[in-house]
PDB file of N, CA and C in Angstrom:
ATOM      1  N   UNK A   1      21.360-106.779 -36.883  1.00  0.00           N
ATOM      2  CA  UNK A   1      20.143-106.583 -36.124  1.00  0.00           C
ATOM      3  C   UNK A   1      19.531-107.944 -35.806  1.00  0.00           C
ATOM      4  N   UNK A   2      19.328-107.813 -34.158  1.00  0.00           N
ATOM      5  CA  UNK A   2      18.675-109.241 -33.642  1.00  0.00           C
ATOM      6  C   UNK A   2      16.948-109.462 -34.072  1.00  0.00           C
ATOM      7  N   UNK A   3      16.132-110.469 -33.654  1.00  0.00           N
ATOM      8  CA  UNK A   3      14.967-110.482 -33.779  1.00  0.00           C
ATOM      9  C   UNK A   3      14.652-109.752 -32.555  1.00  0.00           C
ATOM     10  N   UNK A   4      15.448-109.854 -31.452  1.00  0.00           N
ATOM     11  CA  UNK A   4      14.939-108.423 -30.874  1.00  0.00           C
ATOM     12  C   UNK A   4      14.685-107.004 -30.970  1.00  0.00           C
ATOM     13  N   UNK A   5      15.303-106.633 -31.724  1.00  0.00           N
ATOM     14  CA  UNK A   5      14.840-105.133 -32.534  1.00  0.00           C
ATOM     15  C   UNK A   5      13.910-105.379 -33.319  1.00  0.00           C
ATOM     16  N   UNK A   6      13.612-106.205 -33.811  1.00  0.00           N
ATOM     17  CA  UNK A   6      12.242-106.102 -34.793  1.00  0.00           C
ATOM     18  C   UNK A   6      11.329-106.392 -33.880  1.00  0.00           C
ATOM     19  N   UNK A   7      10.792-107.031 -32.993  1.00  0.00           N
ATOM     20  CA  UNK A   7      10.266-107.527 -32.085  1.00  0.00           C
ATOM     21  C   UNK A   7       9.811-105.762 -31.548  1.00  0.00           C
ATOM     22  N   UNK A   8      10.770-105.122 -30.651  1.00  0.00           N
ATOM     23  CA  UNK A   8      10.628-103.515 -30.125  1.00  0.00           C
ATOM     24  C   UNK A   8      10.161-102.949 -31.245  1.00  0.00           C
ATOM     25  N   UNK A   9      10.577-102.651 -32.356  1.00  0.00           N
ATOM     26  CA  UNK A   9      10.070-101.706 -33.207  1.00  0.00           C
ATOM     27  C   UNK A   9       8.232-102.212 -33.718  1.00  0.00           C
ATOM     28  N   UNK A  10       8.329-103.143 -33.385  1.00  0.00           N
ATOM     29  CA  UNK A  10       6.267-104.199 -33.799  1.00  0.00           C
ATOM     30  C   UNK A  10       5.803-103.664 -32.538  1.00  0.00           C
ATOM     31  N   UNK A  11       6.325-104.320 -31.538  1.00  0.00           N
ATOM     32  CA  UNK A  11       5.920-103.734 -30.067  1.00  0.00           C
ATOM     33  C   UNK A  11       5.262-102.253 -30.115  1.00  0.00           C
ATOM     34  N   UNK A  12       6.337-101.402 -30.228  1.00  0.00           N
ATOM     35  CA  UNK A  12       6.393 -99.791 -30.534  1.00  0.00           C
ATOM     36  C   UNK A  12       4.972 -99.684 -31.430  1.00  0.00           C
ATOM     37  N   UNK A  13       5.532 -99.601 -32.377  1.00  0.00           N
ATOM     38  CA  UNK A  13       4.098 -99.614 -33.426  1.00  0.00           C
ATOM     39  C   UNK A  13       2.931-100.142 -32.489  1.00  0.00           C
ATOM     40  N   UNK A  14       2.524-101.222 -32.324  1.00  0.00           N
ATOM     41  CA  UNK A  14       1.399-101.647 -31.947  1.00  0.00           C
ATOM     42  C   UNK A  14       0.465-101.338 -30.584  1.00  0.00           C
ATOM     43  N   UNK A  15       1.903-100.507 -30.031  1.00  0.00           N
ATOM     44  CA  UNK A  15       1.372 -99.854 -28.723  1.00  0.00           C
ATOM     45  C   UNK A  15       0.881 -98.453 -28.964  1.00  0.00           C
ATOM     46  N   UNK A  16       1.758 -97.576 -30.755  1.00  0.00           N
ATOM     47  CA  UNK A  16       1.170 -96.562 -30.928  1.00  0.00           C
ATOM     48  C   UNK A  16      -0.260 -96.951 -31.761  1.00  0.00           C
ATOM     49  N   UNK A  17      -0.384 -98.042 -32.395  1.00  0.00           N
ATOM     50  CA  UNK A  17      -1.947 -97.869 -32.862  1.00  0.00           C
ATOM     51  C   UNK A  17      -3.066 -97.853 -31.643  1.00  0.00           C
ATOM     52  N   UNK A  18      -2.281 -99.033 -30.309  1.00  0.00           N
ATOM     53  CA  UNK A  18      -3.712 -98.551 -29.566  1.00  0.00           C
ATOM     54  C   UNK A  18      -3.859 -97.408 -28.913  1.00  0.00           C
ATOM     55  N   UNK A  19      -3.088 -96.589 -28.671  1.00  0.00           N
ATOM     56  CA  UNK A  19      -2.654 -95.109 -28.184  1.00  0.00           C
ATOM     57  C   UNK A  19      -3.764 -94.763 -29.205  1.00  0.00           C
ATOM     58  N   UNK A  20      -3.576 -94.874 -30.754  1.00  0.00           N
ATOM     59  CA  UNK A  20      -4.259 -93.948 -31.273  1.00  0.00           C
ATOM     60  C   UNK A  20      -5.701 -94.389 -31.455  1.00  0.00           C
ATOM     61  N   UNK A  21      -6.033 -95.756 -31.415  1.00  0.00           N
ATOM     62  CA  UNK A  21      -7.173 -95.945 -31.243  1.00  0.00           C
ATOM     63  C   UNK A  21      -8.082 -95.302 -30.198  1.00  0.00           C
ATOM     64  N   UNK A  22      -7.494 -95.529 -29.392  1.00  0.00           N
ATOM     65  CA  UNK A  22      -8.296 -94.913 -27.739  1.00  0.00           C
ATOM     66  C   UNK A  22      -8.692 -93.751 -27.594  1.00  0.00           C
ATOM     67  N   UNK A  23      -7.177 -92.859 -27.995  1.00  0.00           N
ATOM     68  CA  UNK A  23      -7.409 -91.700 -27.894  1.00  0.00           C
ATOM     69  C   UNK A  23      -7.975 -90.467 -28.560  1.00  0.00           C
ATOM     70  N   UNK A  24      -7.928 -91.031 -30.263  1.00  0.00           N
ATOM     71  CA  UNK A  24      -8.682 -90.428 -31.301  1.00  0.00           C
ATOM     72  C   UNK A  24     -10.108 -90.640 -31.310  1.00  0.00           C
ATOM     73  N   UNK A  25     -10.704 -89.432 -31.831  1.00  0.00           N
ATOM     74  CA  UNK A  25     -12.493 -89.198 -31.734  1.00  0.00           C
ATOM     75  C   UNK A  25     -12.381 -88.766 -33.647  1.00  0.00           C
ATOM     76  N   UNK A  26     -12.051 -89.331 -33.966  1.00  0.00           N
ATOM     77  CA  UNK A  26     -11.747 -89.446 -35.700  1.00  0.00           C
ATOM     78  C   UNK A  26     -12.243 -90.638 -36.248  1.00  0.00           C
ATOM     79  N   UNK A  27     -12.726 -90.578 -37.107  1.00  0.00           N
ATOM     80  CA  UNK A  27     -12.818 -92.700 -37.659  1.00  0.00           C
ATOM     81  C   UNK A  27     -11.711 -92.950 -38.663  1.00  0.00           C
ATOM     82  N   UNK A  28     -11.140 -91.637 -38.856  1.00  0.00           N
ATOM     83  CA  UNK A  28      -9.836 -91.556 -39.873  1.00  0.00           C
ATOM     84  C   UNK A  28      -9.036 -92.210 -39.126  1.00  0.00           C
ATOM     85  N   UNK A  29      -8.543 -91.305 -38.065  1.00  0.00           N
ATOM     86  CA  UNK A  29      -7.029 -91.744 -36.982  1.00  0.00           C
ATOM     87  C   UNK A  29      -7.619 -93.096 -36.394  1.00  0.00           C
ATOM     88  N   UNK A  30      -8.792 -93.504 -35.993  1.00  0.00           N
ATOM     89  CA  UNK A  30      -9.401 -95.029 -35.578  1.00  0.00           C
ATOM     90  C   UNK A  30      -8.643 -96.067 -36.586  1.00  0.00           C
ATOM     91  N   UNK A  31      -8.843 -96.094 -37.880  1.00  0.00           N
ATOM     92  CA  UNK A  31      -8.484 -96.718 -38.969  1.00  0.00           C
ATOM     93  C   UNK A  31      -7.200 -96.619 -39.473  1.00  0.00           C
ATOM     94  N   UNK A  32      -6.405 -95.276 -38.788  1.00  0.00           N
ATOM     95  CA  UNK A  32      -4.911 -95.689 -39.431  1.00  0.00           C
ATOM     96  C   UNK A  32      -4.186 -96.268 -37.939  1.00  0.00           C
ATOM     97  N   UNK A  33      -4.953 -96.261 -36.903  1.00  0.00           N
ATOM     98  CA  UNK A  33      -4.359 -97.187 -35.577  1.00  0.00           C
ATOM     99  C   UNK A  33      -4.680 -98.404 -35.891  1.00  0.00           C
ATOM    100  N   UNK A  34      -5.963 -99.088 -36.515  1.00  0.00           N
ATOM    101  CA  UNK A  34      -5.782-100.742 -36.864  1.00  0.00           C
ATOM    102  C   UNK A  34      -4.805-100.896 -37.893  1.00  0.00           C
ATOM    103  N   UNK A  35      -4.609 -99.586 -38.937  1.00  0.00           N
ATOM    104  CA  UNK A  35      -3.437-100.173 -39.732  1.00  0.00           C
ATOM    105  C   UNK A  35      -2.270-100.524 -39.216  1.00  0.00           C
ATOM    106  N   UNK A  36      -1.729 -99.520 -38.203  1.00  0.00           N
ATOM    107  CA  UNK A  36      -0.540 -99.718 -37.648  1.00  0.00           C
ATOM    108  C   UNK A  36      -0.355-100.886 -36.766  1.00  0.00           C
ATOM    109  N   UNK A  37      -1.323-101.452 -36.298  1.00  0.00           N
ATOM    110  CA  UNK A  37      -1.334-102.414 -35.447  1.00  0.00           C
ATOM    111  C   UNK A  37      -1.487-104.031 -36.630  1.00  0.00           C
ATOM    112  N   UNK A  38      -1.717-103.774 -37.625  1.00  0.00           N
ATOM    113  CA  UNK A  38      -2.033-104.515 -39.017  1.00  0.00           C
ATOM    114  C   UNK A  38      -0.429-105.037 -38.992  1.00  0.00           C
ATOM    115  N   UNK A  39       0.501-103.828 -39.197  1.00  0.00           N
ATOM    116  CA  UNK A  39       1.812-103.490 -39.698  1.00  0.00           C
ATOM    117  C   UNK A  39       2.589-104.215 -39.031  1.00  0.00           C
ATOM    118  N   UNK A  40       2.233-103.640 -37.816  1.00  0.00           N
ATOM    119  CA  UNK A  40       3.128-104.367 -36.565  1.00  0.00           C
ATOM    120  C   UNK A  40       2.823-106.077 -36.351  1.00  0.00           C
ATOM    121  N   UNK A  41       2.075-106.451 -36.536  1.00  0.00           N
ATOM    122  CA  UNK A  41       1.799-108.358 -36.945  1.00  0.00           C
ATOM    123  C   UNK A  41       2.430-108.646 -37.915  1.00  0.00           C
ATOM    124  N   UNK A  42       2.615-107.853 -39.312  1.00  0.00           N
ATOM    125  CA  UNK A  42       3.635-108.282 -40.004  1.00  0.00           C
ATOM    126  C   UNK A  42       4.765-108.160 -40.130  1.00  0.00           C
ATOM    127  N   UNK A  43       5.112-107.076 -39.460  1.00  0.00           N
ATOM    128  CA  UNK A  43       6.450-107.141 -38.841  1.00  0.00           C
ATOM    129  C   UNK A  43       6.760-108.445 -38.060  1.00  0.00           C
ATOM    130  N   UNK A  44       6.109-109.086 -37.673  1.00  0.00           N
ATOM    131  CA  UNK A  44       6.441-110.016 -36.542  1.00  0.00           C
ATOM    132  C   UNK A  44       6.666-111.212 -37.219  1.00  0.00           C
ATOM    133  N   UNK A  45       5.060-111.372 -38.156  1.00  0.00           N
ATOM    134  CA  UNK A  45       5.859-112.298 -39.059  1.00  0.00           C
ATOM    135  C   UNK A  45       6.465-112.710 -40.188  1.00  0.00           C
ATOM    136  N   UNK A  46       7.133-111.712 -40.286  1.00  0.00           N
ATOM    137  CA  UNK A  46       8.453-111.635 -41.374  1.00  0.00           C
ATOM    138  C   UNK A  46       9.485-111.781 -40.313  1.00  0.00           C
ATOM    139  N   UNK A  47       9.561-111.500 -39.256  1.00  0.00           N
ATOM    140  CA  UNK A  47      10.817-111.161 -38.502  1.00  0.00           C
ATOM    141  C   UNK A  47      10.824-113.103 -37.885  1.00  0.00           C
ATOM    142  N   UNK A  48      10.138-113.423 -37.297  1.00  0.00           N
ATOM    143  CA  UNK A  48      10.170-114.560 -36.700  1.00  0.00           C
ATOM    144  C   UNK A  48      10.096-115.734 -37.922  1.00  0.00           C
ATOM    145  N   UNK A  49      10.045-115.821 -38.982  1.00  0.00           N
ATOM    146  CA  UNK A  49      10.606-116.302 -40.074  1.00  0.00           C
ATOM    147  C   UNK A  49      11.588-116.577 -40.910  1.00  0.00           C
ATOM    148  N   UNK A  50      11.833-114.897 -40.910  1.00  0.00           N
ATOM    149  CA  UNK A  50      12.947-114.951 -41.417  1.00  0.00           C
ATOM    150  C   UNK A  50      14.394-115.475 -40.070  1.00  0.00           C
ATOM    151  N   UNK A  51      14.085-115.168 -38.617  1.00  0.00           N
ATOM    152  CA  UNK A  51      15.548-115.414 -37.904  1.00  0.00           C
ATOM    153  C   UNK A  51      14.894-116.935 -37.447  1.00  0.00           C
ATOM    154  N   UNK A  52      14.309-117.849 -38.335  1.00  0.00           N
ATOM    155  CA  UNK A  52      14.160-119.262 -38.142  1.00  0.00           C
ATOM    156  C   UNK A  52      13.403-120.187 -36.981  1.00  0.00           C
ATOM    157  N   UNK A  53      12.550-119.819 -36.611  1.00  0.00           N
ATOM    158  CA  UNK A  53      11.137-119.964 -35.642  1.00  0.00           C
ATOM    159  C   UNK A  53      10.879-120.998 -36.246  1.00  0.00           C
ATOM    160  N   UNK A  54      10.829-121.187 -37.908  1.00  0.00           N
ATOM    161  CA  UNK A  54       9.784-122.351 -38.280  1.00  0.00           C
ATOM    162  C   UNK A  54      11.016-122.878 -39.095  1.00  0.00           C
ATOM    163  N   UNK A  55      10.781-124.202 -40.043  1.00  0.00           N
ATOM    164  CA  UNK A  55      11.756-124.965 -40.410  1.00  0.00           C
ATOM    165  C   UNK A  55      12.427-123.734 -42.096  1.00  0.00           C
ATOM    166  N   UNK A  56      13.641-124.591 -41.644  1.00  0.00           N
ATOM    167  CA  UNK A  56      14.321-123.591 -43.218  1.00  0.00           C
ATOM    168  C   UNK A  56      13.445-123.925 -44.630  1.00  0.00           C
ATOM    169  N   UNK A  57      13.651-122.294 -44.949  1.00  0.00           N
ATOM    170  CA  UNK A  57      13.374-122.371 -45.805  1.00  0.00           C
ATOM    171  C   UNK A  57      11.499-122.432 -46.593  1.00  0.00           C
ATOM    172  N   UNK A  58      11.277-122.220 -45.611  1.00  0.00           N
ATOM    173  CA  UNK A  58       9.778-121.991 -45.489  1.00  0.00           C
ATOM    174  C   UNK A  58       9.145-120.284 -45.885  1.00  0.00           C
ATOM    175  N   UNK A  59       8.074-120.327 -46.304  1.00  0.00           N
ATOM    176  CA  UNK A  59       7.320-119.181 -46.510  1.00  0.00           C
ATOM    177  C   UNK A  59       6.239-118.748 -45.632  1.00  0.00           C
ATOM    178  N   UNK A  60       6.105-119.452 -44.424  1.00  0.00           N
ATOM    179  CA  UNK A  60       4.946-119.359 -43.741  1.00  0.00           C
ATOM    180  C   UNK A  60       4.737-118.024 -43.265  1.00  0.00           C
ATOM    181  N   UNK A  61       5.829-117.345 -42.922  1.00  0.00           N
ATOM    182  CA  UNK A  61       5.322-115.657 -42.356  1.00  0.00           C
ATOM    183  C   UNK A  61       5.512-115.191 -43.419  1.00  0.00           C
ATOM    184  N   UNK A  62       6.186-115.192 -44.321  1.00  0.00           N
ATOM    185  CA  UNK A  62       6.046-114.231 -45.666  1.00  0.00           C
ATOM    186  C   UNK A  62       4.615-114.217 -46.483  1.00  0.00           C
ATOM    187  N   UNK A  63       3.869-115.044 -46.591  1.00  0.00           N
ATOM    188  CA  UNK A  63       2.836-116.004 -46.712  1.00  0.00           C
ATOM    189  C   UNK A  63       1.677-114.903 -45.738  1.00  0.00           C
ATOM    190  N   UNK A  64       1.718-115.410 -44.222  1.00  0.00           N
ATOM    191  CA  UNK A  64       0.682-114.499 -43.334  1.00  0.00           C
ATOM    192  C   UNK A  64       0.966-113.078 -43.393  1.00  0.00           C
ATOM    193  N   UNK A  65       1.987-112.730 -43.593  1.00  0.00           N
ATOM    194  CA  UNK A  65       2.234-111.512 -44.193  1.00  0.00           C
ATOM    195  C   UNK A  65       1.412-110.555 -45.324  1.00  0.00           C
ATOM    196  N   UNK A  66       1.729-111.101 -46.447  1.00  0.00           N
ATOM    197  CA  UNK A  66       0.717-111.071 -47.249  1.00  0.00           C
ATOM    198  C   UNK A  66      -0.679-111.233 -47.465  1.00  0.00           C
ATOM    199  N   UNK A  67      -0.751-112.280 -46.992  1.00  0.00           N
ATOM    200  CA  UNK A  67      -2.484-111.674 -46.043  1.00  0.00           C
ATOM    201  C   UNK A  67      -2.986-111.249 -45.799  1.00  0.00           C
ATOM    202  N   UNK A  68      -2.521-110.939 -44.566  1.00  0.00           N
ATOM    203  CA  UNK A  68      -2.674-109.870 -43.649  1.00  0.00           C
ATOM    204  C   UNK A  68      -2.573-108.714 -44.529  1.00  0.00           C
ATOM    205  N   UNK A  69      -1.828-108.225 -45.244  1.00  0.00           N
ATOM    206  CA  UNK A  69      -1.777-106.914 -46.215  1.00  0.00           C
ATOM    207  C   UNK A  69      -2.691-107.189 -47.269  1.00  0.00           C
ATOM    208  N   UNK A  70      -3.087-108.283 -47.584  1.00  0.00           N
ATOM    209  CA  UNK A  70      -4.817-107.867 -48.396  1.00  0.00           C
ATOM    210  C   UNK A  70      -5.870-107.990 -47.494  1.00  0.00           C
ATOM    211  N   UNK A  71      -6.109-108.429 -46.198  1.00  0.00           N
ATOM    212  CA  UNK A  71      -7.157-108.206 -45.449  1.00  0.00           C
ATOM    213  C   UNK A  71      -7.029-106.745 -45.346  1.00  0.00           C
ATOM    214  N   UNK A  72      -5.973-106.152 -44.897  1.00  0.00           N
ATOM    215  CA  UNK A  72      -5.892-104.962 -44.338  1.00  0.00           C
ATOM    216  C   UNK A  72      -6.541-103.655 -45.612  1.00  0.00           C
ATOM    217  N   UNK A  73      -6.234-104.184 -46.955  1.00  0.00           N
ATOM    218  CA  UNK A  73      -6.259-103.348 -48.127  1.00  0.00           C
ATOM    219  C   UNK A  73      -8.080-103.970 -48.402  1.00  0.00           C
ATOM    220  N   UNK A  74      -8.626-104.798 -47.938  1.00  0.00           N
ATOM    221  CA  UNK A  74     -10.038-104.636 -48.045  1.00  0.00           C
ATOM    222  C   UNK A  74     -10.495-104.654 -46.594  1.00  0.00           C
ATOM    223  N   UNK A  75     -10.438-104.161 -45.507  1.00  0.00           N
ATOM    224  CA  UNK A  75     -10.696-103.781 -44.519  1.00  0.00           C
ATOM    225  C   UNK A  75     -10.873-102.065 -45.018  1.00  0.00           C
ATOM    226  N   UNK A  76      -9.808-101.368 -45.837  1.00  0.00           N
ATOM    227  CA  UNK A  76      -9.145-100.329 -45.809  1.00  0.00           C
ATOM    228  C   UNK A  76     -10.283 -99.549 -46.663  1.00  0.00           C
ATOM    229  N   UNK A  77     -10.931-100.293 -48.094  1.00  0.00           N
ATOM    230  CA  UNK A  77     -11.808-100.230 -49.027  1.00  0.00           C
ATOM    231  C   UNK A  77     -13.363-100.285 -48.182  1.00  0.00           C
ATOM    232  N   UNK A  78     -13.525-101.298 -47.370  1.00  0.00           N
ATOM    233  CA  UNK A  78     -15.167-101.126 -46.785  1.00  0.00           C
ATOM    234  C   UNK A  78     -14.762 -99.925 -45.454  1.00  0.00           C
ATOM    235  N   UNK A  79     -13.757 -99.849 -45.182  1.00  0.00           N
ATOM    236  CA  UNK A  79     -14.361 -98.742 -44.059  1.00  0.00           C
ATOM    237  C   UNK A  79     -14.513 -97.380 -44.216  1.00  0.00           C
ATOM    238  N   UNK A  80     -13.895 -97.068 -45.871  1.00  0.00           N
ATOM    239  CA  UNK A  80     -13.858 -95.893 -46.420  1.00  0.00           C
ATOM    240  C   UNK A  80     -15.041 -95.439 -46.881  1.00  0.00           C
ATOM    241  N   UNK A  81     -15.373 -97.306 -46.965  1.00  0.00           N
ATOM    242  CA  UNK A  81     -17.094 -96.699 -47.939  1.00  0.00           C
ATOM    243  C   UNK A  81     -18.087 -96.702 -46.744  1.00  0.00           C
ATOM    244  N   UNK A  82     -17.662 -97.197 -45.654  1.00  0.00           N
ATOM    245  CA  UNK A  82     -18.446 -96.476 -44.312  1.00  0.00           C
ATOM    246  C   UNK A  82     -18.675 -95.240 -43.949  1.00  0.00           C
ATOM    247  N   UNK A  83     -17.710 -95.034 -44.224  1.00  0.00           N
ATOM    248  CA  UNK A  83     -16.658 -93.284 -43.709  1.00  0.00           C
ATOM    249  C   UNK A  83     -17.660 -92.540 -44.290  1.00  0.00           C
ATOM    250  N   UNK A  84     -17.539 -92.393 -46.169  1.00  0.00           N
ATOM    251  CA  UNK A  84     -18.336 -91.579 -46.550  1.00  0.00           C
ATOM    252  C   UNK A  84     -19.660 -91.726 -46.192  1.00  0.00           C
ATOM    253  N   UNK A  85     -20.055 -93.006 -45.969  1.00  0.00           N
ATOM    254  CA  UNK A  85     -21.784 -93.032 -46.125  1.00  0.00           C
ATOM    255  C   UNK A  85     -22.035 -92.492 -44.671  1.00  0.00           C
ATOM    256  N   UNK A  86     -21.121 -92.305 -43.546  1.00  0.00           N
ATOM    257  CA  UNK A  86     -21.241 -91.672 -42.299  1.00  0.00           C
ATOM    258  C   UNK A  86     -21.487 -90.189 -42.823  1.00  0.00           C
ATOM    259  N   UNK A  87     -20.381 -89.761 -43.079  1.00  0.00           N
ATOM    260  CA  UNK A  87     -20.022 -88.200 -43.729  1.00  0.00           C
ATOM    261  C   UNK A  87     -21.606 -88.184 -44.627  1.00  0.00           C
ATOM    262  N   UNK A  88     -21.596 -89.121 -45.521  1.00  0.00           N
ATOM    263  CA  UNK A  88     -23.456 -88.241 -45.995  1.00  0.00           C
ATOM    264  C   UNK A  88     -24.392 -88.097 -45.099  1.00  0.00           C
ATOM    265  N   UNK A  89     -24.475 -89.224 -44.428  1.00  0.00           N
ATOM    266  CA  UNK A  89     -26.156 -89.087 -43.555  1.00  0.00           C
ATOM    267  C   UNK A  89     -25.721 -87.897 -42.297  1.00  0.00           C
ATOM    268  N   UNK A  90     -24.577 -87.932 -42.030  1.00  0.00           N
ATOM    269  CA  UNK A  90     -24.281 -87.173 -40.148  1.00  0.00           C
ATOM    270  C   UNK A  90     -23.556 -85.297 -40.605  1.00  0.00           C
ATOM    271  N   UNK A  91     -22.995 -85.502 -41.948  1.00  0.00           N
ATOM    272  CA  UNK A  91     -22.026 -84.207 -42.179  1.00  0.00           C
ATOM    273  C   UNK A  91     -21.186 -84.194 -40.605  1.00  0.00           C
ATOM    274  N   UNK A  92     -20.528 -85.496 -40.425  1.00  0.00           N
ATOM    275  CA  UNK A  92     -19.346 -85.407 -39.886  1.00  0.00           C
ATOM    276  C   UNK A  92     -18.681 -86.600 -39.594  1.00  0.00           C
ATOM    277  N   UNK A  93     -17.557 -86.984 -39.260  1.00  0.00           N
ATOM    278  CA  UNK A  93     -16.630 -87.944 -39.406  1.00  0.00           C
ATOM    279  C   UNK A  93     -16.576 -88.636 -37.628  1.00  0.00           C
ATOM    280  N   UNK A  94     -17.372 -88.098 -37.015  1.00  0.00           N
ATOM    281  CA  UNK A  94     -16.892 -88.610 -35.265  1.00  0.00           C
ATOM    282  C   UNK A  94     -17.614 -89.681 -34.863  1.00  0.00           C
ATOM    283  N   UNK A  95     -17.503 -90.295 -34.566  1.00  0.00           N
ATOM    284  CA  UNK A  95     -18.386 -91.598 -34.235  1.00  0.00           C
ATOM    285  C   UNK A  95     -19.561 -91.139 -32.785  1.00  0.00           C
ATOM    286  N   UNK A  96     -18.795 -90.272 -32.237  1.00  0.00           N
ATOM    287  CA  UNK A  96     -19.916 -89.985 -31.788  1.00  0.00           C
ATOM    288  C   UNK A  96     -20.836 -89.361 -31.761  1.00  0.00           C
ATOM    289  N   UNK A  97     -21.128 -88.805 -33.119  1.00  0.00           N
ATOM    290  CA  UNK A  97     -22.252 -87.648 -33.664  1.00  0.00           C
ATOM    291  C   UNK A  97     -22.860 -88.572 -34.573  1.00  0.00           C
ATOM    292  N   UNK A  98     -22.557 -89.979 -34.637  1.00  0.00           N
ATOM    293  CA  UNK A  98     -23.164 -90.985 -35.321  1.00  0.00           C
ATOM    294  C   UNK A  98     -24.097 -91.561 -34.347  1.00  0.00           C
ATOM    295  N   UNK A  99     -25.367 -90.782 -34.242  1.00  0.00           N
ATOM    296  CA  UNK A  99     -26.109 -91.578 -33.255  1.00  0.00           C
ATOM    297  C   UNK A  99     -27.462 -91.590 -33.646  1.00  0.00           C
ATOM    298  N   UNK A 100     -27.729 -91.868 -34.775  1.00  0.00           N
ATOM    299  CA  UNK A 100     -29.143 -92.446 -35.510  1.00  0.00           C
ATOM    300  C   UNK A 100     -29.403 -93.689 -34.834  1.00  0.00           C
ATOM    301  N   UNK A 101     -28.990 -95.003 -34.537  1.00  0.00           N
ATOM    302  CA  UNK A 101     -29.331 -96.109 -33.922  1.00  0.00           C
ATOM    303  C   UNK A 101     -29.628 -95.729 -32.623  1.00  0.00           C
ATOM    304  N   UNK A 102     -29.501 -94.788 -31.998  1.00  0.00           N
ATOM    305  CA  UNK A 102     -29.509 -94.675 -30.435  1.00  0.00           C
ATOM    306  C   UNK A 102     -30.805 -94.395 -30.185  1.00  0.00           C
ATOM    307  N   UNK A 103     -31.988 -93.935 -31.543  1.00  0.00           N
ATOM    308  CA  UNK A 103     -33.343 -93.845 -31.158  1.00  0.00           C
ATOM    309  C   UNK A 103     -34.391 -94.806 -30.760  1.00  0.00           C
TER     310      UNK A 103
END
């Protein structure tokens, strides 16, 4: 497998998180489309690392990789604790029945 298949399969992914961003009225499915689009960056850089983009022997995308997967795992932690504190004040999950600021 070339870095072109990993490349399509990040692509893929990242075109289905904004699909699902756009098209979901959820803050659930909102949040698992930035994950997937999270996923798909690290796909990219593991893939462009590992088939030698940067000098041998280096950790630099394995490195942003990892990162990126603890930003994503406390991105993942405050938006949950959004989620619920939405779900208490609104008794519902849609962003657009979240409209206390709009007064």
């Amino acid at each position: 497998m070339g870095l072109g298949a990993y490349v399509a399969v990040s692509a893929a992914l990242f075109g289905l998180g904004i699909v699902t961003i756009i098209s979901r009225r959820n803050i659930i499915y909102i949040l698992m489309g930035i994950e997937m689009i999270l996923n798909a960056a690290n796909i990219n850089f593991v893939a462009f690392n590992r088939f030698g983009l940067t000098e041998a022997g280096s950790l630099e995308g394995k490195m942003f990789a990892v990162f990126t997967i603890i930003l994503a795992a406390a991105e993942a932690a405050v938006a949950l604790a959004i989620v619920l504190n939405v779900f208490h004040l609104f008794d519902s999950i849609k962003p657009s029945e979240a409209d206390l600021l709009r007064e």
